[in-house]
C-alpha atoms as a PDB file:
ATOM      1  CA  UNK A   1       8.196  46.795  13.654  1.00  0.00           C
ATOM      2  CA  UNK A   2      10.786  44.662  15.021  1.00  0.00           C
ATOM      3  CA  UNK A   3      11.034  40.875  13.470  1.00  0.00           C
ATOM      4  CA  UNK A   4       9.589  38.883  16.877  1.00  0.00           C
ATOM      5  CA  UNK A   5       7.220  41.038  18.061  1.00  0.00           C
ATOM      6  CA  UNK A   6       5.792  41.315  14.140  1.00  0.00           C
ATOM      7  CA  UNK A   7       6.155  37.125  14.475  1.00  0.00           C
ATOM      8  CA  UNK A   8       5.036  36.793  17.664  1.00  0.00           C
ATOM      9  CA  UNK A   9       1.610  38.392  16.850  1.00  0.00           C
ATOM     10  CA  UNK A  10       0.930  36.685  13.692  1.00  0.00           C
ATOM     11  CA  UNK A  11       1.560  33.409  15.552  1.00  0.00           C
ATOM     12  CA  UNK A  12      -0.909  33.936  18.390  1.00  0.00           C
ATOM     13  CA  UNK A  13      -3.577  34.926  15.959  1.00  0.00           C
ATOM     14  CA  UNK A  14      -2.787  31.872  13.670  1.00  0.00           C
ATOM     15  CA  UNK A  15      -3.595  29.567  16.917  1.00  0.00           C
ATOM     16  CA  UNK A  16      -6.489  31.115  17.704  1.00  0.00           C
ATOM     17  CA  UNK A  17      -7.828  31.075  13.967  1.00  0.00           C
ATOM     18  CA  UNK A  18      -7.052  27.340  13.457  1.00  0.00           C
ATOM     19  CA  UNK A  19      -8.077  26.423  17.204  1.00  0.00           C
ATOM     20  CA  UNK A  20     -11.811  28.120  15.727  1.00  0.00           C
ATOM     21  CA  UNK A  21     -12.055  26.531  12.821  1.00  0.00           C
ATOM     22  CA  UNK A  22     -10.517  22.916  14.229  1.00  0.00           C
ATOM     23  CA  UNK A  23      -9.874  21.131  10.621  1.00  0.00           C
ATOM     24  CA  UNK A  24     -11.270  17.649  10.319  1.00  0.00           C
ATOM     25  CA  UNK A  25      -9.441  15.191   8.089  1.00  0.00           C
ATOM     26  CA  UNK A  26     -11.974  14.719   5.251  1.00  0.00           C
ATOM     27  CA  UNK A  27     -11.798  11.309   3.458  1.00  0.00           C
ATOM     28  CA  UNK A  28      -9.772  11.398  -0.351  1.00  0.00           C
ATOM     29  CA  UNK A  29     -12.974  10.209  -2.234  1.00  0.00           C
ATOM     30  CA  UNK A  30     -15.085  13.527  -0.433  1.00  0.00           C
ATOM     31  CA  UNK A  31     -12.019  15.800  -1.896  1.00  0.00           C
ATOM     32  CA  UNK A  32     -14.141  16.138  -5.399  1.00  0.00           C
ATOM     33  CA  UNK A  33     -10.461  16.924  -6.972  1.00  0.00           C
ATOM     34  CA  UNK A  34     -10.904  15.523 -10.753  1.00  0.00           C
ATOM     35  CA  UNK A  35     -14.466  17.813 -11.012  1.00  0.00           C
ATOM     36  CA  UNK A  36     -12.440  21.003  -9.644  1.00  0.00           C
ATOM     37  CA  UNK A  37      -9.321  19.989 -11.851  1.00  0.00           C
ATOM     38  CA  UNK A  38     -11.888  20.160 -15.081  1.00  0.00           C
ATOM     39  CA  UNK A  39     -14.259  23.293 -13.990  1.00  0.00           C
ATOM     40  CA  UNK A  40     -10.678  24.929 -12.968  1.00  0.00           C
ATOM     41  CA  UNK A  41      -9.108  24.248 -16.891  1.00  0.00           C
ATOM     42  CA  UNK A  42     -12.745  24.447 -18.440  1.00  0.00           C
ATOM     43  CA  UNK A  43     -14.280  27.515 -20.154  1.00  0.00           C
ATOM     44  CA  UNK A  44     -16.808  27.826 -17.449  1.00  0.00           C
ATOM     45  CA  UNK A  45     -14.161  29.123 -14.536  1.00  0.00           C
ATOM     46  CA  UNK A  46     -13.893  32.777 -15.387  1.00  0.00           C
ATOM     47  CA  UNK A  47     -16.292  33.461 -18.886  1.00  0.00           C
ATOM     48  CA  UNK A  48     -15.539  36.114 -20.885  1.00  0.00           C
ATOM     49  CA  UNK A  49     -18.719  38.056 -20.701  1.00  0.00           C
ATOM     50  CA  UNK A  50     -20.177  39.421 -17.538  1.00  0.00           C
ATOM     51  CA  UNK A  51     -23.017  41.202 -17.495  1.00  0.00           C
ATOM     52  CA  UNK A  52     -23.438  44.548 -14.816  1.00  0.00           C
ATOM     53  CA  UNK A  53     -24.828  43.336 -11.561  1.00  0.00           C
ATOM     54  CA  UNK A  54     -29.224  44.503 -10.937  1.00  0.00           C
ATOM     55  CA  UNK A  55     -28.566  46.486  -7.902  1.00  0.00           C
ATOM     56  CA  UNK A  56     -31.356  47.140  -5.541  1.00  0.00           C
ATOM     57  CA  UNK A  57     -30.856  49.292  -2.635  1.00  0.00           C
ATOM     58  CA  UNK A  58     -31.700  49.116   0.851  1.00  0.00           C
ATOM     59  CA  UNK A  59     -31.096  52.635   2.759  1.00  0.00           C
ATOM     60  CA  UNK A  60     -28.903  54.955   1.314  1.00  0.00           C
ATOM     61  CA  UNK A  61     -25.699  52.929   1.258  1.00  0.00           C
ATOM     62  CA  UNK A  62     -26.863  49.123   1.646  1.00  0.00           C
ATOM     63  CA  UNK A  63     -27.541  47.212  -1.925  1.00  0.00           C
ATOM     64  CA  UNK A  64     -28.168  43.765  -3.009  1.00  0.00           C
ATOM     65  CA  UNK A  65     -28.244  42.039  -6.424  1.00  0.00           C
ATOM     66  CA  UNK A  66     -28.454  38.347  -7.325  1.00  0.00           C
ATOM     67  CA  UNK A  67     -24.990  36.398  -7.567  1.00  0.00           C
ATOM     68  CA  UNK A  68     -24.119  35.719 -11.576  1.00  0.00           C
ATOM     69  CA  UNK A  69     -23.572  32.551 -10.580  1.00  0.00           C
ATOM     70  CA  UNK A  70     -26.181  31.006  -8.034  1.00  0.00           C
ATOM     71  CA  UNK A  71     -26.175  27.873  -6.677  1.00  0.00           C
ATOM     72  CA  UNK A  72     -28.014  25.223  -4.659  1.00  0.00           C
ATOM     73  CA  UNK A  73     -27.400  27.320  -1.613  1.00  0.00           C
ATOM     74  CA  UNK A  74     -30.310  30.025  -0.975  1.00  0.00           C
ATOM     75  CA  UNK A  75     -28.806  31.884   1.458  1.00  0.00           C
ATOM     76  CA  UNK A  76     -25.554  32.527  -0.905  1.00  0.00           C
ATOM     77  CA  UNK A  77     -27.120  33.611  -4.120  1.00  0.00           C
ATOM     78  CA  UNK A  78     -27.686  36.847  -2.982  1.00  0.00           C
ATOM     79  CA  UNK A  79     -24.689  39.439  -3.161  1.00  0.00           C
ATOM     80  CA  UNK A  80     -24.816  42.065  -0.175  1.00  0.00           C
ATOM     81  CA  UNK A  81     -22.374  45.286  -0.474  1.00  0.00           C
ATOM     82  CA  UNK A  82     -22.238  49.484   0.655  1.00  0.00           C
ATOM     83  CA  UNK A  83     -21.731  52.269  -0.961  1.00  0.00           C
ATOM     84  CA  UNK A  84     -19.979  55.072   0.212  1.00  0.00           C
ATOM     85  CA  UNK A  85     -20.532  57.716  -2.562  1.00  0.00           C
ATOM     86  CA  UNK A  86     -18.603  61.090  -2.505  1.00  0.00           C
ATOM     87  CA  UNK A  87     -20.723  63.924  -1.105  1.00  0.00           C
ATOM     88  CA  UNK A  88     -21.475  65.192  -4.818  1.00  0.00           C
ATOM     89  CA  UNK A  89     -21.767  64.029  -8.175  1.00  0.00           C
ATOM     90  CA  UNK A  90     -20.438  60.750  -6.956  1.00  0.00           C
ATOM     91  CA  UNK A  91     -21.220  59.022 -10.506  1.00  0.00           C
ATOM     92  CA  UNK A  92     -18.674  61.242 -12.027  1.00  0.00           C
ATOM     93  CA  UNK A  93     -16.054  60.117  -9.283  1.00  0.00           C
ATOM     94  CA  UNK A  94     -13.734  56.773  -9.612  1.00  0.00           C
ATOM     95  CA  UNK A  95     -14.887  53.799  -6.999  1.00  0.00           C
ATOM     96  CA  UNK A  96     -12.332  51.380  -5.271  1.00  0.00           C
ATOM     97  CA  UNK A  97     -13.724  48.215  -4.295  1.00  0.00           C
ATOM     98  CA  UNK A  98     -12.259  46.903  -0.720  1.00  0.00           C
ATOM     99  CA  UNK A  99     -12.354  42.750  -0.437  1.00  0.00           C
ATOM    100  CA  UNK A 100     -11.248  40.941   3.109  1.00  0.00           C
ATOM    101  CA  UNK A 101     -10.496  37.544   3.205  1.00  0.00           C
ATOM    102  CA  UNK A 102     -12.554  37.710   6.768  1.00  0.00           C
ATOM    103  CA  UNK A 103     -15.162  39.940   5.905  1.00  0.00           C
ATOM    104  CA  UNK A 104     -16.883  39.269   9.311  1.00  0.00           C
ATOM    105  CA  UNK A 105     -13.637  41.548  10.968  1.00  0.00           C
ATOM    106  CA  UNK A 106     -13.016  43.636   7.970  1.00  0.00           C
ATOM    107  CA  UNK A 107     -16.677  44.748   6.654  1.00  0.00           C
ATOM    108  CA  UNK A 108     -18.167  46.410   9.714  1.00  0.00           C
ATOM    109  CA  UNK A 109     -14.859  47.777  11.416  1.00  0.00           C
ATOM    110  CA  UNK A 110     -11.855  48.694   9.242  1.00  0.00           C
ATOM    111  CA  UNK A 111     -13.700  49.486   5.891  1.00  0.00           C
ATOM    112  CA  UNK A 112     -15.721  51.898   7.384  1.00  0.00           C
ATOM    113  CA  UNK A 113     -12.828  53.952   8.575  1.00  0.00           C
ATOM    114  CA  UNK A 114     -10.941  53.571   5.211  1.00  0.00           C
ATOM    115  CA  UNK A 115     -14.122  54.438   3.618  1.00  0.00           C
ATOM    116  CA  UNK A 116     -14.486  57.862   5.046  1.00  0.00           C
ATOM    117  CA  UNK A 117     -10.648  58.059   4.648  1.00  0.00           C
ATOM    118  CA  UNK A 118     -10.724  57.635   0.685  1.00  0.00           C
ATOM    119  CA  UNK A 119     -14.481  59.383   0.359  1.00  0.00           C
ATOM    120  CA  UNK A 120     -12.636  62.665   1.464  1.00  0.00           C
ATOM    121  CA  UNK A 121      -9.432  62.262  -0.788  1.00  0.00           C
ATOM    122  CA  UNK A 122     -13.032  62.389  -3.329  1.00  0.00           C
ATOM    123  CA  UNK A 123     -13.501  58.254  -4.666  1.00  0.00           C
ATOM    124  CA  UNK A 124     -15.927  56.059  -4.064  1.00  0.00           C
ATOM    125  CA  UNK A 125     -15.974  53.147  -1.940  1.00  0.00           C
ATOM    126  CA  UNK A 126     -17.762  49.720  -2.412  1.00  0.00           C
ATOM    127  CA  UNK A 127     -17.583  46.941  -0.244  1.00  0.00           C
ATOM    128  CA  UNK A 128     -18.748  43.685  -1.134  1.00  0.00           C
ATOM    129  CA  UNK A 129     -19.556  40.226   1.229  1.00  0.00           C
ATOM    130  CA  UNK A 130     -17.730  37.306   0.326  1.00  0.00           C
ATOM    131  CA  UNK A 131     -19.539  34.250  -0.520  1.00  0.00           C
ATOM    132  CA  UNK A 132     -20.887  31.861   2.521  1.00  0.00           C
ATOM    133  CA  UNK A 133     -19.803  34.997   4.990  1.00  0.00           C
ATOM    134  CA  UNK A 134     -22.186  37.163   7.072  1.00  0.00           C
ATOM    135  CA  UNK A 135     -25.044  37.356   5.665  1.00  0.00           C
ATOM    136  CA  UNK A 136     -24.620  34.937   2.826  1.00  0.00           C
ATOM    137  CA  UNK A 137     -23.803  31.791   5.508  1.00  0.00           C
ATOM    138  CA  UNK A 138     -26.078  28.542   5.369  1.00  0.00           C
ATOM    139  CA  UNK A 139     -28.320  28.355   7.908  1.00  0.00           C
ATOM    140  CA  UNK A 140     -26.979  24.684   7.308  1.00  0.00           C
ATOM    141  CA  UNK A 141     -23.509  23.214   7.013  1.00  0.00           C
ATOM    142  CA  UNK A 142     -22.290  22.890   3.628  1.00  0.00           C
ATOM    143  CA  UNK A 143     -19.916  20.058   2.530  1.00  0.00           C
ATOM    144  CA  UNK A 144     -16.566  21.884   1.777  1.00  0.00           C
ATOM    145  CA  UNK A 145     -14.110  20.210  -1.035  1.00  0.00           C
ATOM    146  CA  UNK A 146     -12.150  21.304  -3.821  1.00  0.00           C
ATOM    147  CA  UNK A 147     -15.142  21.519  -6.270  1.00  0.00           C
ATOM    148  CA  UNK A 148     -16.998  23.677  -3.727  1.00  0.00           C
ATOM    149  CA  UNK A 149     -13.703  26.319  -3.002  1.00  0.00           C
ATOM    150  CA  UNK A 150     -13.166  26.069  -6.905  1.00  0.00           C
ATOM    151  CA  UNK A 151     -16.898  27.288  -7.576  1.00  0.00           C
ATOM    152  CA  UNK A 152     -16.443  30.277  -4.414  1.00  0.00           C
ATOM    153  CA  UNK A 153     -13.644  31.641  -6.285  1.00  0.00           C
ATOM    154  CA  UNK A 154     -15.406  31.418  -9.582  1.00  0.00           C
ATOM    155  CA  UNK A 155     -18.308  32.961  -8.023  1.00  0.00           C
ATOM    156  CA  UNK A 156     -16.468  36.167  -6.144  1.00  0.00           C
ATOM    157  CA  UNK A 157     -14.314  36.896  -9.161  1.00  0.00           C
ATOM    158  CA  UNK A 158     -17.850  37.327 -11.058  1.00  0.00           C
ATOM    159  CA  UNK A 159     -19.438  39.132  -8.208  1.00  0.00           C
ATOM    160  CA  UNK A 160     -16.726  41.785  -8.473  1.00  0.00           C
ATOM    161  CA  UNK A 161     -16.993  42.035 -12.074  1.00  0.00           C
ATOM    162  CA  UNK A 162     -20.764  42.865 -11.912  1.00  0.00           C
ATOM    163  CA  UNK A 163     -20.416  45.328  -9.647  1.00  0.00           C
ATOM    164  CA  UNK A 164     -17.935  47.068 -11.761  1.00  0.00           C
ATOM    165  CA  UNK A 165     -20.282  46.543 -15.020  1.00  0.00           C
ATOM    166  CA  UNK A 166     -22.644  48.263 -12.682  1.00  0.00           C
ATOM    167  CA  UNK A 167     -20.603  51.149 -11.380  1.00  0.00           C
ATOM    168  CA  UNK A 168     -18.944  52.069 -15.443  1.00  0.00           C
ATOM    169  CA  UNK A 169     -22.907  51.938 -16.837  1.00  0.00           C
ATOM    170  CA  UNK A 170     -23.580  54.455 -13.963  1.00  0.00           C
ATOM    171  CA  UNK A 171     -21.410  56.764 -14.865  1.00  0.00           C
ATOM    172  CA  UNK A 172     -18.420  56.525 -12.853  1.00  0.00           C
ATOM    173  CA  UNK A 173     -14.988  56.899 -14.769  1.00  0.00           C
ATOM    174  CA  UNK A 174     -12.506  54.118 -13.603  1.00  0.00           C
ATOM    175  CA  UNK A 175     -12.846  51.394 -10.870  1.00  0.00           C
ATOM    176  CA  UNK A 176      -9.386  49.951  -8.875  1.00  0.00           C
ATOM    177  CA  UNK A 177      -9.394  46.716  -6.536  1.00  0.00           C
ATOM    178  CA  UNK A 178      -8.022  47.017  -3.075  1.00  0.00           C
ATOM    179  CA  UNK A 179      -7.429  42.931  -1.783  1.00  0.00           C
ATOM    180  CA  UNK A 180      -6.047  42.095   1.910  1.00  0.00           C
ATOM    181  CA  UNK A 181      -4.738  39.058   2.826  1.00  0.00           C
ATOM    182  CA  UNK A 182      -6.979  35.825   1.443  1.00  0.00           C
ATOM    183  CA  UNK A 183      -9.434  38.724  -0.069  1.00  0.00           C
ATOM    184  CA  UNK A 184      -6.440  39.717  -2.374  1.00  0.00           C
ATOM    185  CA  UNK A 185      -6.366  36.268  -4.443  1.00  0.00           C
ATOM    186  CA  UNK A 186      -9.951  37.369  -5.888  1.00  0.00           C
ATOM    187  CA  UNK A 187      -8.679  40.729  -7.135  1.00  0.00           C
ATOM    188  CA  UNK A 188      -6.187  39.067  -8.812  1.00  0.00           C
ATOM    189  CA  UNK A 189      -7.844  36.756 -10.449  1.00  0.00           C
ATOM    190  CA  UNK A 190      -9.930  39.047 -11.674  1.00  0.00           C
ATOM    191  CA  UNK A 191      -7.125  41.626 -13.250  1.00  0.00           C
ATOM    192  CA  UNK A 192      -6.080  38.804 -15.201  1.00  0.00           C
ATOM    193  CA  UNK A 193      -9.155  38.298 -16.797  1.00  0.00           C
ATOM    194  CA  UNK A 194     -11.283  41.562 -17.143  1.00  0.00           C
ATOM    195  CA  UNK A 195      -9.154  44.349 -18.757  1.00  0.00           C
ATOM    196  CA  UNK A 196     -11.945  47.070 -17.103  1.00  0.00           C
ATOM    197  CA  UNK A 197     -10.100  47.025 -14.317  1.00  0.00           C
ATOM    198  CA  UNK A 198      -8.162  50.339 -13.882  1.00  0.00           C
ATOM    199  CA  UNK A 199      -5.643  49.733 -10.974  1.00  0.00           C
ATOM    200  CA  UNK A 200      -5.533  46.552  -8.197  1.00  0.00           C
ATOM    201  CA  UNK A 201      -3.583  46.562  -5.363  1.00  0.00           C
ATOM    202  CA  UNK A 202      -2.638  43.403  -3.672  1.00  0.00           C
ATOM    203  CA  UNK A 203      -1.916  43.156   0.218  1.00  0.00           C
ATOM    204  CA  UNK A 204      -0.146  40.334   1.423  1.00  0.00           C
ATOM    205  CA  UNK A 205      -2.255  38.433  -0.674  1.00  0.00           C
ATOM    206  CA  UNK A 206      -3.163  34.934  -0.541  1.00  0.00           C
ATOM    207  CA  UNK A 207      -1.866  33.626  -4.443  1.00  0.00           C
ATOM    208  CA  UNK A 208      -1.358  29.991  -4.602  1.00  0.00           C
ATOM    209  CA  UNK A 209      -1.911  27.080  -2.319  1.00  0.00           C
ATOM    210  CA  UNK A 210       2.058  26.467  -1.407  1.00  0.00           C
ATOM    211  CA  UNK A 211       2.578  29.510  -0.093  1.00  0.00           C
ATOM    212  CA  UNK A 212       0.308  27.595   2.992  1.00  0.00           C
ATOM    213  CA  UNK A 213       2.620  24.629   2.972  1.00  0.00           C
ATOM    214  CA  UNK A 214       3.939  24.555   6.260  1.00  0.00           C
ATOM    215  CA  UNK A 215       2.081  27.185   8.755  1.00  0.00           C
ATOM    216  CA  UNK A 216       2.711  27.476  11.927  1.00  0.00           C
ATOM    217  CA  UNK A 217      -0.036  25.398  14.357  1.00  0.00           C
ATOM    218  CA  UNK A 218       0.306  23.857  17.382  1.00  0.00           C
ATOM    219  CA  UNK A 219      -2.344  21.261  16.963  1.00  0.00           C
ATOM    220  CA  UNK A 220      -1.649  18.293  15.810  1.00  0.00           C
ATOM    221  CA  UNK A 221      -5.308  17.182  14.017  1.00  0.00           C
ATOM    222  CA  UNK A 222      -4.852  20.718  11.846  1.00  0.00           C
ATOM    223  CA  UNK A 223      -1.213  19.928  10.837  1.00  0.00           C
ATOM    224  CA  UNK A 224      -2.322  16.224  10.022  1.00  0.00           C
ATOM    225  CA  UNK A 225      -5.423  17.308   7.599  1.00  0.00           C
ATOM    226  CA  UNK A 226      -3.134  20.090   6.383  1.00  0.00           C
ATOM    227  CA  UNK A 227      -0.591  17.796   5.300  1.00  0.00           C
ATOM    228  CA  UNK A 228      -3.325  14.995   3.732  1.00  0.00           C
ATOM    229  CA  UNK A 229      -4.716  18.234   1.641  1.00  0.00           C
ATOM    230  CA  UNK A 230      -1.165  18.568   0.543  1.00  0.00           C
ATOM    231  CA  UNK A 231      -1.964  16.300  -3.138  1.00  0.00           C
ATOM    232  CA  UNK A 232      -5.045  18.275  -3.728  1.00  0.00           C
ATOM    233  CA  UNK A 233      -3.977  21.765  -3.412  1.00  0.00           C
ATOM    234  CA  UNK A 234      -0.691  21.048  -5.523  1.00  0.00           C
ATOM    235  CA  UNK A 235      -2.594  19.864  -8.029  1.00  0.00           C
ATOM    236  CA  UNK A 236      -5.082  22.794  -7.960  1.00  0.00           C
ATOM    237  CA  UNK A 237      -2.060  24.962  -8.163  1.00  0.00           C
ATOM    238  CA  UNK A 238      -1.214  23.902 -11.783  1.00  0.00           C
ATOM    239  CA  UNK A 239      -4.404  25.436 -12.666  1.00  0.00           C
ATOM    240  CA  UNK A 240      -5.546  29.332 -13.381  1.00  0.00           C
ATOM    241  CA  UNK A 241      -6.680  29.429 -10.070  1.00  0.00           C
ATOM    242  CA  UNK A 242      -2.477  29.904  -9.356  1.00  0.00           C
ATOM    243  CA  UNK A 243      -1.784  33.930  -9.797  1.00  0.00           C
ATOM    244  CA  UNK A 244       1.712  32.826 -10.510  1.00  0.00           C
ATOM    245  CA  UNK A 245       0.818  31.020 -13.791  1.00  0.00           C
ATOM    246  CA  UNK A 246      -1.727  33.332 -14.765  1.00  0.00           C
ATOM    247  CA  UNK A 247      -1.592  36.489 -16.835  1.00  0.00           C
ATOM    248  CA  UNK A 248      -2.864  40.067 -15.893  1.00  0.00           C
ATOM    249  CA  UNK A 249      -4.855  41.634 -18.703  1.00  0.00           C
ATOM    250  CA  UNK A 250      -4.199  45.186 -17.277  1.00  0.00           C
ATOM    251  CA  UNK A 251      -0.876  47.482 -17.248  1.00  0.00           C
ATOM    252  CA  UNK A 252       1.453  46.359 -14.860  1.00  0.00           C
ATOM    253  CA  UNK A 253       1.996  49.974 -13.911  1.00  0.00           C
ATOM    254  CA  UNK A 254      -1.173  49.675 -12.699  1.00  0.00           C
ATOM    255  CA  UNK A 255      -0.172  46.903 -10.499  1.00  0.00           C
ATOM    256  CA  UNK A 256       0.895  47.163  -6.739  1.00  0.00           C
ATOM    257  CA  UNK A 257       2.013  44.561  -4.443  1.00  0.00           C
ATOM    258  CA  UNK A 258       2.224  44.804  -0.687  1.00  0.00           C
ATOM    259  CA  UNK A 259       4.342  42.313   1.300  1.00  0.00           C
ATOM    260  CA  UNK A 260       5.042  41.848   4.783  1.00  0.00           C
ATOM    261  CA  UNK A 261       8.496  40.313   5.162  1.00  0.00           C
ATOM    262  CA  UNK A 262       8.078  38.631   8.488  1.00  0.00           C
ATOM    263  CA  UNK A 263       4.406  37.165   7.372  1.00  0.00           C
ATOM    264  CA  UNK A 264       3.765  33.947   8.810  1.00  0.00           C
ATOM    265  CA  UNK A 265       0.869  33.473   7.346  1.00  0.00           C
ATOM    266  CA  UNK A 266       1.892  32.490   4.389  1.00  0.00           C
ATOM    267  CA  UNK A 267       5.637  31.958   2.986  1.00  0.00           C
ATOM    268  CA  UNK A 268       5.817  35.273   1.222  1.00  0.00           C
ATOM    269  CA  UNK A 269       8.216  33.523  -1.530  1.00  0.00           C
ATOM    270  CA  UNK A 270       5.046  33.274  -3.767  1.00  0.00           C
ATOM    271  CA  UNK A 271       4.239  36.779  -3.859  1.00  0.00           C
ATOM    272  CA  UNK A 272       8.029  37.306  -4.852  1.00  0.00           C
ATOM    273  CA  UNK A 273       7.643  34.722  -7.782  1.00  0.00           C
ATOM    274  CA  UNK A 274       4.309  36.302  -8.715  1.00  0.00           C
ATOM    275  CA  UNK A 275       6.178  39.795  -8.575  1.00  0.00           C
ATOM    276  CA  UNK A 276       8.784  37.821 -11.392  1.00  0.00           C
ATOM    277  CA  UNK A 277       5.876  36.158 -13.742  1.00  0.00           C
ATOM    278  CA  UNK A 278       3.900  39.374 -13.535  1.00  0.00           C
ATOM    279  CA  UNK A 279       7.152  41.519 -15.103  1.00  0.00           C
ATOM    280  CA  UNK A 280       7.798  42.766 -11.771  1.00  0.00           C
ATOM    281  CA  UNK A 281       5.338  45.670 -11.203  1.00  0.00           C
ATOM    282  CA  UNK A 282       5.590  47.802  -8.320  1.00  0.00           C
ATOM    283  CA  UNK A 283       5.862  46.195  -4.996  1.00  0.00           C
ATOM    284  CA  UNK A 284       6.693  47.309  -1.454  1.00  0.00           C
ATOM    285  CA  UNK A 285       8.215  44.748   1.240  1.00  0.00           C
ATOM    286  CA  UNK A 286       7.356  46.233   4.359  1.00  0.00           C
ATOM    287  CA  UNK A 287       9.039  45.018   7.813  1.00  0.00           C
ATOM    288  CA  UNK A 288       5.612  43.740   9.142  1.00  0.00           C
ATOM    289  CA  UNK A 289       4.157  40.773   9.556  1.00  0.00           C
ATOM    290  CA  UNK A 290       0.483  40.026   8.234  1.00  0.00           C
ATOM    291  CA  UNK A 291      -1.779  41.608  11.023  1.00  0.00           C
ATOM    292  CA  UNK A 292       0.992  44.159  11.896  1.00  0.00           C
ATOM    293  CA  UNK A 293       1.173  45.571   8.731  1.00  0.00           C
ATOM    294  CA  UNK A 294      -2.413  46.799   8.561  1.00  0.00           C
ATOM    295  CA  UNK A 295      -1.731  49.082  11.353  1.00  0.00           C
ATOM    296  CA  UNK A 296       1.691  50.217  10.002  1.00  0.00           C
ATOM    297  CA  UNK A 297       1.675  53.829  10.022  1.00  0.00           C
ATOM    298  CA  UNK A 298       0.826  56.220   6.770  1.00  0.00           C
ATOM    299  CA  UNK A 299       0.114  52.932   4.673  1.00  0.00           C
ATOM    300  CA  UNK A 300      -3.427  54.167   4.439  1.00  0.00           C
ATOM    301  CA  UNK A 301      -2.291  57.312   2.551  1.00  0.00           C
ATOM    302  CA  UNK A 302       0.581  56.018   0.707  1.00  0.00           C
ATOM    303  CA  UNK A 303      -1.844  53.494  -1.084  1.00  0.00           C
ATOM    304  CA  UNK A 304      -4.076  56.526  -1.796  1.00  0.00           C
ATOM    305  CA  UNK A 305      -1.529  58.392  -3.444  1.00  0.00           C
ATOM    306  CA  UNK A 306      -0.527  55.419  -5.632  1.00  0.00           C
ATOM    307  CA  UNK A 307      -4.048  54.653  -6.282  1.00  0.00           C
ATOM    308  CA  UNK A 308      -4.817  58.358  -7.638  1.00  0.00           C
ATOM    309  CA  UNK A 309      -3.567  59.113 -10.493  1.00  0.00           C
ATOM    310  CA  UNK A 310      -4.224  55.784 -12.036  1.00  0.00           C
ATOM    311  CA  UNK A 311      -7.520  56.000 -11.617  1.00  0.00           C
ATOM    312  CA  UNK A 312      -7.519  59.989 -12.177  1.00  0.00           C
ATOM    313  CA  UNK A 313      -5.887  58.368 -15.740  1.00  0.00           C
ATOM    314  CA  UNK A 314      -9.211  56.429 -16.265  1.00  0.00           C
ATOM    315  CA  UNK A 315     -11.595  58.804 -15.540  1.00  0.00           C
ATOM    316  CA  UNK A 316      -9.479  61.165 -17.946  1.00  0.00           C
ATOM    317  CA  UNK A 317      -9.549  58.821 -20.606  1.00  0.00           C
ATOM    318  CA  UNK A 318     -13.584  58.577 -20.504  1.00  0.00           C
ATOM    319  CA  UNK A 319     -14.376  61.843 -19.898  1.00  0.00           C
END
């Protein structure tokens, strides 16, 4: 796709998102930095030990199971997901989990169509809803800080790791992450810290706070509580919740990174440093920016065949 038109889309969607959302300028003492800076560098961000998720299902596809780490928020301590199993013997099939950062677009639209794409090419699929999205959003407003993102990303990264306990005691051979956009800083988190995980690819994903520095808006009120967030999130960045100063505990072979080169959602510099720190795995800079890309033709399929054989590999090495 050519460079302005690529631009020109990701700006128009940009103005719409932040016009939605309309970002107040929240007082420094509400900011709850110091208690996300020690949860963040505390032994309580991403444990060690997870235990596999108590799935219950609803229908044959719908499940539930109580978050690993609930909160004071009813509505958000219970995980919802699908499963989209292979026509037979599905337990004895690998499973790739798909994560949005906007699960409300993602979850009921695109991942159904990738799911039938990948259930024929014979894996699994498993989607999974974000905390505080769809059906896990307070019926009431919630006060949003740093301790409160801090604890979200805690929380996902142990959601997804449940699951997967779940899906390796059932039987299933190998389980990959596939991350878009804000939904890939999750995934990545969570190959750096449970060595389960057999492949993870990560589309123009969201890794560190800079790389939302300077975005694009037209409105003045989001560009001034952008910039007064500006201490905060640089100091949150010298933390593990930064992919670029953490450490993947799975083969970097096993690592793919998708960027789009005209992105303006996010200055895709960061993913390029991450691609450095991590010992430069695989990585493909597409011409695209960040909502063209995910309708750039064959992408689908080339990810499949990338995905494949690694976790082919792990379902290999259990059998």
């Amino acid at each position: 796709m050519i460079a302005p038109l690529a631009k020109l889309i990701d700006w128009s969607v940009l103005q719409v998102a932040y016009a939605v959302v309309g970002l107040r300028h929240a007082p420094k003492p509400k900011w709850k930095l110091q208690e996300a800076l020690e949860f963040l560098n505390g032994p309580d961000f991403i444990p060690a030990a997870s235990d596999p998720a108590r799935i219950e299902f609803d229908g044959p596809r719908h499940f539930k199971f109580p978050t690993p780490r609930p909160g004071k928020v009813e509505e958000n301590n219970i995980v919802y997901g699908r499963l989209y199993r292979c026509a037979e013997r599905w337990q004895e099939r690998p499973v790739i989990i798909l994560l949005d950062g906007s699960p409300s677009v993602g979850y009921h639209t695109a991942f159904l169509l990738l799911a039938r794409r990948f259930n024929r090419a014979g894996f699994n699929v498993a989607t999974l809803v974000a905390p505080y999205h769809l059906e896990r959003r307070p019926r009431r407003p919630i006060e949003e800080n740093c301790l409160e993102f801090a604890r979200t990303m805690a929380q996902n990264v142990a959601e997804i790791r449940a699951l997967t306990g779940w899906l390796l005691d059932e039987g299933c051979p190998s389980v990959g992450l596939l991350g878009f956009s804000f939904g890939g800083w999750s995934p990545g988190l969570t190959a750096c810290s449970d060595a389960r995980i057999a492949a993870v690819v990560l589309t123009m994903p969201a890794v560190a706070f800079r790389m939302f520095s300077s975005p694009p808006v037209v409105w003045r009120r989001v560009r001034e509580s952008l910039q007064a967030l500006r201490p905060a999130q640089v100091a949150m960045d010298a933390t593990r919740l930064n992919l670029i100063l953490s450490t993947p505990v799975i083969p970097k072979e096993n690592i793919l990174l998708i960027e789009g080169i005209y992105d303006l959602f996010g200055d895709p510099q960061p993913i390029e440093d991450l691609w450095q720190k991590w010992e430069q795995p695989e990585i493909w800079r597409l011409p695209h920016g960040h909502v063209s890309a995910l309708f750039a033709p064959g992408l689908t399929g080339r990810v499949l065949r990338w995905l494949a054989p690694r976790l082919e590999a792990g379902r290999k090495n259990n059998s």
